[in-house]
N, C-alpha and C. Protein backbone atom coordinates (compact mmCIF):
# COMPACT_ATOMS: atom_id res chain seq x y z
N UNK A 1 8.18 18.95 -0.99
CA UNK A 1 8.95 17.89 -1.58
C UNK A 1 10.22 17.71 -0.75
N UNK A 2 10.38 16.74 -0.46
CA UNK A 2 11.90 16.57 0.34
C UNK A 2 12.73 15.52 -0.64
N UNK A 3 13.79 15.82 0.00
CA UNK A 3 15.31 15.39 -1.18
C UNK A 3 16.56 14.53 -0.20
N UNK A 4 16.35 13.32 -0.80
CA UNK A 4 17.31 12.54 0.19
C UNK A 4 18.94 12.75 -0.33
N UNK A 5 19.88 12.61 0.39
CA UNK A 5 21.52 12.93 0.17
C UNK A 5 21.87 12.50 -1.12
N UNK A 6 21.32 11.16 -1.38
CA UNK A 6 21.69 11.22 -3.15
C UNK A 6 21.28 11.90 -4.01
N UNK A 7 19.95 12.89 -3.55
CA UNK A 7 19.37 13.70 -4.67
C UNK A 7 17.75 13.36 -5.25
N UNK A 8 17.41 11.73 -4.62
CA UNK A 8 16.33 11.02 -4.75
C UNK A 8 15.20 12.23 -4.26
N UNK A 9 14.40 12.72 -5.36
CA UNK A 9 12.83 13.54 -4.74
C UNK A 9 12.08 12.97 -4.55
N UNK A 10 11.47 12.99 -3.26
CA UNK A 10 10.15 12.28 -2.69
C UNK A 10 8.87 13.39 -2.26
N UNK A 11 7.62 13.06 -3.16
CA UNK A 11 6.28 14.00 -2.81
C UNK A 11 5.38 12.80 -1.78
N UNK A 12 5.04 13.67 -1.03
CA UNK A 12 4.53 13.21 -0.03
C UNK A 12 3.32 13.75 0.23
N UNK A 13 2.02 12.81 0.69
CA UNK A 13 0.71 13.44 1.46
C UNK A 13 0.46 13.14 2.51
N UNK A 14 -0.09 14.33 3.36
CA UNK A 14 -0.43 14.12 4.81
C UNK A 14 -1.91 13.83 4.71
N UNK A 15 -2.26 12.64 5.11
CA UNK A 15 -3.95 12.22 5.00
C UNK A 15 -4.59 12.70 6.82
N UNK A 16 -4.92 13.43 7.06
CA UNK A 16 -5.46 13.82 8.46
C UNK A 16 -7.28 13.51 8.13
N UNK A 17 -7.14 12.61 7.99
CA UNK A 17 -8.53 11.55 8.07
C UNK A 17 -8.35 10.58 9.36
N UNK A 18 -9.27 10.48 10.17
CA UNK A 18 -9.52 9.37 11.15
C UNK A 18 -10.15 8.05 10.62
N UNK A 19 -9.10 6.64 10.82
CA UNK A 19 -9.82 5.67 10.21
C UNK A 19 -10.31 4.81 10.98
N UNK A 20 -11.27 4.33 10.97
CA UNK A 20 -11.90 3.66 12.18
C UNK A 20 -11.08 2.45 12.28
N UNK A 21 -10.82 1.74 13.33
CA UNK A 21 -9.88 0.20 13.81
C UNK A 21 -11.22 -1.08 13.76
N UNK A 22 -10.79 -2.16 13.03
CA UNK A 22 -11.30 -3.44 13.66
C UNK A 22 -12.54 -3.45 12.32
N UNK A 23 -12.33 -2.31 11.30
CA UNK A 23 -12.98 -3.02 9.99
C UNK A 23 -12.81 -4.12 9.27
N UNK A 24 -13.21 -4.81 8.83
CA UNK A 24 -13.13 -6.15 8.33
C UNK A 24 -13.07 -5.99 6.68
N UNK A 25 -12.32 -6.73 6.02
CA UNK A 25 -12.23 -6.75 4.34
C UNK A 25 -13.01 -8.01 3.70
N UNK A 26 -13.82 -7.93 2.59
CA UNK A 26 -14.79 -8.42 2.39
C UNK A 26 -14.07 -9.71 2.06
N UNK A 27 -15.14 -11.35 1.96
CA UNK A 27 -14.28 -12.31 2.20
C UNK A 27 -13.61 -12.98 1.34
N UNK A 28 -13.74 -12.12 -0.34
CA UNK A 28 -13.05 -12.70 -1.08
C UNK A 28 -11.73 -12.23 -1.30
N UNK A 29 -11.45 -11.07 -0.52
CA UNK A 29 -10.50 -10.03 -0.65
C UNK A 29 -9.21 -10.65 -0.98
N UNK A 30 -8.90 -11.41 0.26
CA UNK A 30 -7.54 -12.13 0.48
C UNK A 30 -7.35 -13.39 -0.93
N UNK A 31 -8.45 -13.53 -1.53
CA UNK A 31 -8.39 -14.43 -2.80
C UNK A 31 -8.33 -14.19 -3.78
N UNK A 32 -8.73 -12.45 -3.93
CA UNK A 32 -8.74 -11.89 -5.28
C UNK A 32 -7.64 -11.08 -5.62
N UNK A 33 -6.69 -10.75 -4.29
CA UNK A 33 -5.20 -9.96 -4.04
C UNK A 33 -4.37 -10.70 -3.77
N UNK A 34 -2.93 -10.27 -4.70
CA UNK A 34 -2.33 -11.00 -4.67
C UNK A 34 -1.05 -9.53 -4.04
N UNK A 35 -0.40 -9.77 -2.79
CA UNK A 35 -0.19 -9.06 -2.00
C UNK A 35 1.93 -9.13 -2.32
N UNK A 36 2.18 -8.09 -2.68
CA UNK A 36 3.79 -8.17 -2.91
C UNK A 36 4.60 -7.47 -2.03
N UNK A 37 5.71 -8.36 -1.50
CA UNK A 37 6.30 -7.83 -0.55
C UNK A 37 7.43 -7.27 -0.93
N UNK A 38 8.06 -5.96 -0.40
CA UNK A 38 9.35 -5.58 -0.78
C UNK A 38 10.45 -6.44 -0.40
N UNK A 39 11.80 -6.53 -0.92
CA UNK A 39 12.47 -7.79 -0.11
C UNK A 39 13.42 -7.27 0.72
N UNK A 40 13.56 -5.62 1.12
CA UNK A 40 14.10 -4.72 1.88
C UNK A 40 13.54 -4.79 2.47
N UNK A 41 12.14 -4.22 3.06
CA UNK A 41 11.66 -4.49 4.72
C UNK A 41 10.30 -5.06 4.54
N UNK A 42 10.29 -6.19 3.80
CA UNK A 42 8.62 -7.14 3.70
C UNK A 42 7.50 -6.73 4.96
N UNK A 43 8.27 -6.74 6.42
CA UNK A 43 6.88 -6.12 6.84
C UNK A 43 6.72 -5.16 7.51
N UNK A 44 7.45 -4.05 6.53
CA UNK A 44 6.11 -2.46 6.89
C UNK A 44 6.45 -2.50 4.90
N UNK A 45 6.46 -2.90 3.88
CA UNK A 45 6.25 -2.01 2.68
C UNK A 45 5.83 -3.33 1.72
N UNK A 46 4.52 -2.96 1.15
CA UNK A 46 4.23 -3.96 0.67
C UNK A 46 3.49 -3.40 -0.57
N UNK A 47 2.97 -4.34 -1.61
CA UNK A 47 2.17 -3.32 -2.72
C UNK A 47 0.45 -4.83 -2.77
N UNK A 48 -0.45 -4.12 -3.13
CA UNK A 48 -1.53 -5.01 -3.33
C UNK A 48 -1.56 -4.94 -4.78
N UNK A 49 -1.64 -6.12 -5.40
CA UNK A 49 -1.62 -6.18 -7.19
C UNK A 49 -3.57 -6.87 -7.09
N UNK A 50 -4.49 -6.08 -7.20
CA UNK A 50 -5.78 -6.77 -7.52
C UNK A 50 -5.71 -7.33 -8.95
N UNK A 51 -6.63 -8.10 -9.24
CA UNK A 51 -6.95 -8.56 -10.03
C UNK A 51 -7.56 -8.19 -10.93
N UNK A 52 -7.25 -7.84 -12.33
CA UNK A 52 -7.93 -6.34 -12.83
C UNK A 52 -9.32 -7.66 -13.69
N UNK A 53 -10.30 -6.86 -13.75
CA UNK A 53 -11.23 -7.91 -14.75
C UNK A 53 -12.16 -7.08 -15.61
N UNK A 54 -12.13 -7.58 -16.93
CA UNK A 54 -13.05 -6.32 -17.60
C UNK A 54 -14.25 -6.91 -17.86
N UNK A 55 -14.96 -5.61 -17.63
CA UNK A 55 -16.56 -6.34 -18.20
C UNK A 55 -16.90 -5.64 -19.40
């Protein structure tokens, strides 16, 4: 766990998985996510809100 100067605790995981480059996301993806950007650094931190649906 590391601890930033204000005291903020952050848990962290190391993923040592290899992910393959140049996979493709299926084509409704970009229609069914609705993609939120932080307004501190929009592009590296972002959140994906899917679309929840019950059956």
């Amino acid at each position: 766990m590391a601890t930033t100067p204000t005291g903020l605790k952050l848990l962290t995981t190391i993923l040592y998985k290899t992910y393959q480059t140049g996979q493709k996301v299926a084509l409704d993806f970009q229609s069914n996510v609705k993609i939120v950007v932080d307004q501190f650094l929009p592009q590296w931190n972002y959140t994906p809100k899917p679309e929840l649906r019950v059956i």
